[in-house]
Protein backbone atom coordinates (compact mmCIF):
# COMPACT_ATOMS: atom_id res chain seq x y z
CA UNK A 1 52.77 -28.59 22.25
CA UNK A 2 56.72 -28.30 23.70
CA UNK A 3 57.50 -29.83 26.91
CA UNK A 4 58.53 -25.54 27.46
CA UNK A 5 54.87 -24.73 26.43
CA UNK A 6 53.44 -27.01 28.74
CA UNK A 7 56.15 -25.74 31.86
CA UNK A 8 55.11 -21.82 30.98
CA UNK A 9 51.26 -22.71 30.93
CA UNK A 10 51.11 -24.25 34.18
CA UNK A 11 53.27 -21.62 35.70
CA UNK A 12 50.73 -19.21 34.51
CA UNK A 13 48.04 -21.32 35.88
CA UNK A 14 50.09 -21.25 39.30
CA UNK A 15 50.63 -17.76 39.05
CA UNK A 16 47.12 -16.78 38.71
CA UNK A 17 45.85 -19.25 41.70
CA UNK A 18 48.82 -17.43 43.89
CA UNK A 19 47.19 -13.93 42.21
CA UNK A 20 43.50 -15.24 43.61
CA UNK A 21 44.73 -16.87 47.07
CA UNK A 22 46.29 -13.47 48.01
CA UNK A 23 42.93 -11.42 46.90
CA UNK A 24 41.29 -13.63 49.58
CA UNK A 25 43.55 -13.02 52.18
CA UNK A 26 42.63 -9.72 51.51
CA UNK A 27 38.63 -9.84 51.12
CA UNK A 28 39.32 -11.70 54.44
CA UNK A 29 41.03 -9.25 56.30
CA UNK A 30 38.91 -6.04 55.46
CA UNK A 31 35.86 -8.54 56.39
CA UNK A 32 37.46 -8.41 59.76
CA UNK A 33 38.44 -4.87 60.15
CA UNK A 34 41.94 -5.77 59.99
CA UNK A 35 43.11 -3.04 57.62
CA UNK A 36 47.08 -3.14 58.42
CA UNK A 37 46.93 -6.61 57.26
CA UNK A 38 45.38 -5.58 54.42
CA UNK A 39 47.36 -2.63 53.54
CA UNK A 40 50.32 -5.54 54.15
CA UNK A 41 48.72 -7.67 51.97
CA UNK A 42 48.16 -5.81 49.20
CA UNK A 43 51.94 -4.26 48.96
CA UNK A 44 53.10 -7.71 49.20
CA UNK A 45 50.96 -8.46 45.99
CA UNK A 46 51.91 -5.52 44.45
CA UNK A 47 55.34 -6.46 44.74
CA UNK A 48 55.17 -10.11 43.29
CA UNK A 49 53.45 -8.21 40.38
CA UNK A 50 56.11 -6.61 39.97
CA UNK A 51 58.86 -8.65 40.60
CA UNK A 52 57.24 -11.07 37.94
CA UNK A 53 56.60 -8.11 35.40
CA UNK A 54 60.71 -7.99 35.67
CA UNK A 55 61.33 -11.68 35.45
CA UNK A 56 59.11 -11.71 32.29
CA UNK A 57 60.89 -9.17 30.67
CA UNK A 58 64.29 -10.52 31.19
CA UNK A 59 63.34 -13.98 30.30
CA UNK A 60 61.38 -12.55 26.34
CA UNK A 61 65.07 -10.42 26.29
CA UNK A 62 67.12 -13.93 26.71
CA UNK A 63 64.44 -15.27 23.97
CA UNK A 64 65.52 -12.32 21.71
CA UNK A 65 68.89 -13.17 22.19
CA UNK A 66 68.98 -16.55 21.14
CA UNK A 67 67.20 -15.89 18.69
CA UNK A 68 69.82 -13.50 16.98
């Protein structure tokens, strides 16, 4: 296994623990009937989501690229 395969498995591995850290914060602020927060919350995750969905296809485009 590339040094590259070991980079983009543990920024998975970071990416998911981010993923479940901010579905806490969420469980945690419906258990206290603070549902801004967790409307705030959850468009904040749905934004990273996002934002990462772009960065992933832009980085597999470069791949394709120097791969030609």
């Amino acid at each position: 296994m590339s040094e590259t395969d070991i980079l983009t498995e543990r920024i998975k591995e970071i990416q998911v623990d981010i993923a479940n850290i901010q579905r806490r914060r969420i469980k945690a602020a419906l258990w206290v009937g603070d549902l801004e927060r967790a409307e705030d919350l959850m468009l904040d995750m749905q934004r990273r989501e996002l934002c990462q969905a772009y960065l992933d296809k832009m980085n597999s485009e470069e791949v394709d690229l120097q791969e030609v």
